[in-house]
Protein backbone atom coordinates (compact mmCIF):
# COMPACT_ATOMS: atom_id res chain seq x y z
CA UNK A 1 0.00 0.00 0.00
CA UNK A 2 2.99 2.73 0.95
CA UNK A 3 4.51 1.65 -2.41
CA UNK A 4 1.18 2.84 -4.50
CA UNK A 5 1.03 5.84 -2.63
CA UNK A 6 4.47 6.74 -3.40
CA UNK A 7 3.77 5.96 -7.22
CA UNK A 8 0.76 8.33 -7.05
CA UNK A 9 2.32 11.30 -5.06
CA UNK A 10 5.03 10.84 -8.40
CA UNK A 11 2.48 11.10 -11.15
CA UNK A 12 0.52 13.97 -9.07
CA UNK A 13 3.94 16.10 -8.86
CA UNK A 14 4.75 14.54 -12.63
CA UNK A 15 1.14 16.00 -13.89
CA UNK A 16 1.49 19.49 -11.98
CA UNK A 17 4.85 19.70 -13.37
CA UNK A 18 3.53 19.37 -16.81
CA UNK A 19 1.01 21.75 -16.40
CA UNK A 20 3.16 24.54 -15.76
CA UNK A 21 1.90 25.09 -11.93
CA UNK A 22 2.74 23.95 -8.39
CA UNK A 23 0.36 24.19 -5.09
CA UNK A 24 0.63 23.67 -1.37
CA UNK A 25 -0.94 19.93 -0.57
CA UNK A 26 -1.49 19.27 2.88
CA UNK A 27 -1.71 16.13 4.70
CA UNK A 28 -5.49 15.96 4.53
CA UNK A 29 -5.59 16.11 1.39
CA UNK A 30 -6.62 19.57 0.47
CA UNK A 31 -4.72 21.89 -1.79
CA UNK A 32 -4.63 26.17 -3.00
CA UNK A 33 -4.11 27.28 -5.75
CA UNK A 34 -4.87 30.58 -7.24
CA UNK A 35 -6.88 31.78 -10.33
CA UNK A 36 -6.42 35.08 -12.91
CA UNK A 37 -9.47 36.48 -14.82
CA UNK A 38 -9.87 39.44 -16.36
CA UNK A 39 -12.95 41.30 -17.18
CA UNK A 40 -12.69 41.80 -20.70
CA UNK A 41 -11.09 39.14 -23.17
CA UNK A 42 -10.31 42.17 -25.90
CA UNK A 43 -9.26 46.13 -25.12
CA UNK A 44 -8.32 49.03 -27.18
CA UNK A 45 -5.21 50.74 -26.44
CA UNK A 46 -5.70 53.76 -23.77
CA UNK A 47 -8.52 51.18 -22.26
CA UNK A 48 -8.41 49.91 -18.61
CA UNK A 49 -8.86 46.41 -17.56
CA UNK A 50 -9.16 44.57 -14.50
CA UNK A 51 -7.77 41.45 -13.55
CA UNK A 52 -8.97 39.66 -10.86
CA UNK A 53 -6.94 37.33 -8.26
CA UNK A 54 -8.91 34.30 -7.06
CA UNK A 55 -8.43 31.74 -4.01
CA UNK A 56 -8.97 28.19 -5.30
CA UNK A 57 -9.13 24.75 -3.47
CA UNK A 58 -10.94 21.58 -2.77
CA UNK A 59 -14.31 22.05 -1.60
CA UNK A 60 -13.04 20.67 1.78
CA UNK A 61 -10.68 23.24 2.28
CA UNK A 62 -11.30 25.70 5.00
CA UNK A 63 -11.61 29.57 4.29
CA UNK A 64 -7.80 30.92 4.68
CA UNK A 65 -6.82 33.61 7.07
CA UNK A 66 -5.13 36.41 5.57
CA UNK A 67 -3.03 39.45 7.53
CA UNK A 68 -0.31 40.09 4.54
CA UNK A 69 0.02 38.70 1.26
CA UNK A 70 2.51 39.33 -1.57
CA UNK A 71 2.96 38.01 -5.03
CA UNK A 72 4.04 39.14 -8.62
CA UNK A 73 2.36 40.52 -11.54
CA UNK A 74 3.95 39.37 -15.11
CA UNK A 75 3.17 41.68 -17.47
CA UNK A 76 4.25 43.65 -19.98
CA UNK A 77 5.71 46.95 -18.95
CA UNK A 78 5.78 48.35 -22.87
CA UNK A 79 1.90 47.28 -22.99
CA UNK A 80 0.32 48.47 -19.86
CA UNK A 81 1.09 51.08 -16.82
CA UNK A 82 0.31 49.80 -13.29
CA UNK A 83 0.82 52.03 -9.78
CA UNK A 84 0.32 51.55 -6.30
CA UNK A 85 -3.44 52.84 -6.51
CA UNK A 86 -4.00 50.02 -8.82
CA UNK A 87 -3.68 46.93 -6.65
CA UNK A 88 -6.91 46.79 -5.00
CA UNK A 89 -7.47 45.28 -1.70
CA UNK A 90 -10.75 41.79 -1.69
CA UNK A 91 -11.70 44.33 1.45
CA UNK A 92 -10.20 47.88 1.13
CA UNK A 93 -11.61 48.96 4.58
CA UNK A 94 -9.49 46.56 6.19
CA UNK A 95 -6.27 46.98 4.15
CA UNK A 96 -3.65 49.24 6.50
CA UNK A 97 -1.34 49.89 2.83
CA UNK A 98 -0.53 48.76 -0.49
CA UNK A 99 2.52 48.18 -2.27
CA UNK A 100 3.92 47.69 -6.11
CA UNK A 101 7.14 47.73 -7.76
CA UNK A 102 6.40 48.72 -11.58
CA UNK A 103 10.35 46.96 -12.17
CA UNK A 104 9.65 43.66 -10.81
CA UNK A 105 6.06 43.42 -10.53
CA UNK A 106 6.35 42.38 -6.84
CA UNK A 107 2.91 43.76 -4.75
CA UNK A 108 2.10 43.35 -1.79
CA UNK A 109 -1.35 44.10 0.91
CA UNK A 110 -0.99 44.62 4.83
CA UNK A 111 -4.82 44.24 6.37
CA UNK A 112 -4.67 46.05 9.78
CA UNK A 113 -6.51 42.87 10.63
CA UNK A 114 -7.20 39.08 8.86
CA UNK A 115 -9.41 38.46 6.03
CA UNK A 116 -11.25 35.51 5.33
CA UNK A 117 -11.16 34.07 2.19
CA UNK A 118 -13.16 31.02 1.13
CA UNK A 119 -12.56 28.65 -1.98
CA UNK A 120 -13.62 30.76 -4.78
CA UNK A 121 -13.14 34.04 -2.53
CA UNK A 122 -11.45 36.86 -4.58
CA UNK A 123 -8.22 37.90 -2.99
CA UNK A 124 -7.17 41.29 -4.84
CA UNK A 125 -8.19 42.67 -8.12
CA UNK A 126 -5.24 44.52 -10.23
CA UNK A 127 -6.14 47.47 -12.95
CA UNK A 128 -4.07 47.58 -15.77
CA UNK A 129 -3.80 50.40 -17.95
CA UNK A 130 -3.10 50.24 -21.58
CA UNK A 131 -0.84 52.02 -23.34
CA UNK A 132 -2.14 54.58 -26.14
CA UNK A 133 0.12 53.23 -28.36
CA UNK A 134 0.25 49.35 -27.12
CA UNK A 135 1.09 46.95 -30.03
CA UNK A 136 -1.70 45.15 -31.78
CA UNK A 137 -2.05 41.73 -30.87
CA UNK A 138 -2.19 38.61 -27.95
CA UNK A 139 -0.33 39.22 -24.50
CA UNK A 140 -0.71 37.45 -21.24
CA UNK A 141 -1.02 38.69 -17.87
CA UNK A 142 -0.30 36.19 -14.83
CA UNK A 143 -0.06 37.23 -11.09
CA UNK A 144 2.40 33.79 -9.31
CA UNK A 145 4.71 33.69 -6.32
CA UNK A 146 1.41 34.03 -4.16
CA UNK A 147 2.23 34.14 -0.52
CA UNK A 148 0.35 34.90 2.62
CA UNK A 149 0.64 34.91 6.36
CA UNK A 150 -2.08 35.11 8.85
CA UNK A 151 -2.66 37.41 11.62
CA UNK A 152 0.09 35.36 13.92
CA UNK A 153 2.59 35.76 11.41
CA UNK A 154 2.60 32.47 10.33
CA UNK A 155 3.23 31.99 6.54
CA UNK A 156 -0.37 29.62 5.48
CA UNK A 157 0.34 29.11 1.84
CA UNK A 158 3.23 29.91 -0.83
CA UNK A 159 2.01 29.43 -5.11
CA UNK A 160 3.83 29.61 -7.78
CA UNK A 161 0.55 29.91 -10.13
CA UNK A 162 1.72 29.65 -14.02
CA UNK A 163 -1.66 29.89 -15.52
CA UNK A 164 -2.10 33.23 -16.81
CA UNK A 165 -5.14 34.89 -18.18
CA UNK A 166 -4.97 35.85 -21.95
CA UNK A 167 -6.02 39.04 -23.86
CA UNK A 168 -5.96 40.88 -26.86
CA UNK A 169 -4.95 44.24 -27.66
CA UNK A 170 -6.51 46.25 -30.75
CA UNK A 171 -6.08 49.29 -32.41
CA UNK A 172 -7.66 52.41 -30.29
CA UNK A 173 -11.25 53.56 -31.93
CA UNK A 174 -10.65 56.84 -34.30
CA UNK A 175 -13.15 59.62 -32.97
CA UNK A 176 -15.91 60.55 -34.38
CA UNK A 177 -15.23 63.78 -36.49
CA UNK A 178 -18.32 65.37 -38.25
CA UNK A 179 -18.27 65.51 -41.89
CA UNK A 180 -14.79 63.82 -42.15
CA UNK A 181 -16.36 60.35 -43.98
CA UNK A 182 -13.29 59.10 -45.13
CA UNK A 183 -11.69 60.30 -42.19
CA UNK A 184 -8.38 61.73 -43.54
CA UNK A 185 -8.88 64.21 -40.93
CA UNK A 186 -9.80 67.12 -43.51
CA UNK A 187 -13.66 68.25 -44.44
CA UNK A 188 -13.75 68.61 -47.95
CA UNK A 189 -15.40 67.69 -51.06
CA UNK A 190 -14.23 64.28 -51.34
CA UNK A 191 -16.73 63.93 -48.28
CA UNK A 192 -19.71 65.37 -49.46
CA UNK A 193 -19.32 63.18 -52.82
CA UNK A 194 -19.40 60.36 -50.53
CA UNK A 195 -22.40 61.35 -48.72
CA UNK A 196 -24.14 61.49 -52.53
CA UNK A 197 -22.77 58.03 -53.29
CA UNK A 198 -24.04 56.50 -50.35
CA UNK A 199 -27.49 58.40 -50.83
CA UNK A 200 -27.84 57.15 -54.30
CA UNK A 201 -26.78 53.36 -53.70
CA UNK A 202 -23.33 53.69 -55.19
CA UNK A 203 -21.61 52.97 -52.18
CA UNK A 204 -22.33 51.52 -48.63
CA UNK A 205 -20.67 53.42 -45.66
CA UNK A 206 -19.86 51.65 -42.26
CA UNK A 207 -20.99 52.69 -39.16
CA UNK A 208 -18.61 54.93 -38.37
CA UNK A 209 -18.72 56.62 -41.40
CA UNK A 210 -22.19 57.14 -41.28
CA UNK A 211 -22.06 58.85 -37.66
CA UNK A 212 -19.42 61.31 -39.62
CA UNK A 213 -21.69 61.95 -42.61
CA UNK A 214 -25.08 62.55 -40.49
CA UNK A 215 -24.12 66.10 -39.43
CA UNK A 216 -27.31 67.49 -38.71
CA UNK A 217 -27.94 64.96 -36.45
CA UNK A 218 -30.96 63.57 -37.64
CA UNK A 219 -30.33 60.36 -38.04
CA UNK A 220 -29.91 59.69 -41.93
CA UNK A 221 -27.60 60.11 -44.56
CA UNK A 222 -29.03 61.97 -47.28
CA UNK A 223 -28.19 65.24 -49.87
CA UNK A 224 -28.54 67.67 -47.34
CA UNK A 225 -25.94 66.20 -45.06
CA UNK A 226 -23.84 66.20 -48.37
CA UNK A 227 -24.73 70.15 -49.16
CA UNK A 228 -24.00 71.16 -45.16
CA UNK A 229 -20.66 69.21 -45.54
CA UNK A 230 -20.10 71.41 -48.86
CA UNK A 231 -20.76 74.46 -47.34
CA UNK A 232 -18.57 74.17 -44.28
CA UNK A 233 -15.65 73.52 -47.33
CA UNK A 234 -16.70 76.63 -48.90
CA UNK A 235 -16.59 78.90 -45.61
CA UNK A 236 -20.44 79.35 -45.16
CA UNK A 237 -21.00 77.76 -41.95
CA UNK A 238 -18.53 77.38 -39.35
CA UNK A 239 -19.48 74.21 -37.89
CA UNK A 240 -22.64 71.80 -38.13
């Protein structure tokens, strides 16, 4: 019987280690590990998302007892901005100060007092900021090296979590500029003409070249957004 237990405590620690991930397992049987999610699986550069930092067990695990925890946040640094005011406490009325080091990522949360955290429980949340000029495309954003002591001091549970939580950057959304259809940033003829087009079936605009051609506000796109647009070019009207 000791020799099977052996074999399966090998293929456990073999499948963990080929997952990418390692937990604290106790004697009982239970086990920790931690979770990332974030609240949007797509952002636009200059957006803000949240990630969120989850305690996760066996059902028979008992809530954990939290006074200070401490982890790191991988991330890239040329993608999004994170401060101090970012890391954001599971209960911010308890939390005596917050810490982050934008060069290694390392964070950490004093509670004047111990949390309780059950299976499932969120532990922090993290805002991220993205840059305004971020590069387009798939990142990943992973918070490991979780570690937390309770009120007595004594250290409950250390994670190396290497799950992370996925996300895509795109391209920021262009403003919407009235009478600017093509949106080459000028108001000119070329405009108008497509206003006409697009009026007479020759060509279909997109959305947000129909909010640009619709300067009047009235919710179509017909010749007189076309003749407002020409008159702005000509120096009649000064705006729409």
């Amino acid at each position: 019987m000791r020799r099977v237990n052996k074999v399966t405590v090998v293929l456990i620690s073999l499948v963990m280690a080929v997952c990418g991930f390692s937990i604290n397992v106790y004697a009982d049987g239970t086990a920790w590990d931690i979770e990332n999610t974030l609240d949007v699986s797509e952002c636009r550069q200059g957006d803000t998302v949240t990630m969120s930092v989850n305690l996760k067990g066996s059902g028979a695990s008992s809530a954990q007892e939290i006074a200070f925890m401490e982890g790191t946040l991988e991330y890239d640094s040329s993608l999004f901005t994170v401060e101090k005011a970012d890391i954001l406490p599971a209960e911010d009325g308890k939390a005596q100060s917050c810490s982050f080091d934008p060069s290694t990522g390392i964070f950490s949360v004093q509670y004047s007092s111990g949390i309780a955290v059950q299976d499932g429980g969120q532990m922090l949340q993290i805002r991220l900021h993205t840059a305004g000029d971020a590069s387009i495309g798939k990142t990943t954003l992973c918070v490991t090296h979780m570690k937390w002591n309770d009120a007595a001091g004594r250290q409950a549970v250390e994670i190396e979590h290497r799950v992370p939580a996925r996300i895509t950057i795109a391209e920021a959304e262009t403003p919407a500029v009235a009478g600017d259809v093509n949106q080459d940033g000028k108001v000119n003829l070329t405009d108008a003409k497509l206003v006409m087009q697009h009026y007479n079936g020759v060509k279909t605009l997109d959305s947000r070249q129909k909010e640009n051609a619709d300067v009047n506000g009235d919710g179509k796109v017909n010749l007189t957004d076309a003749k407002l647009i020409m008159k702005y070019y000509n120096g009649e009207i000064t705006g729409f």
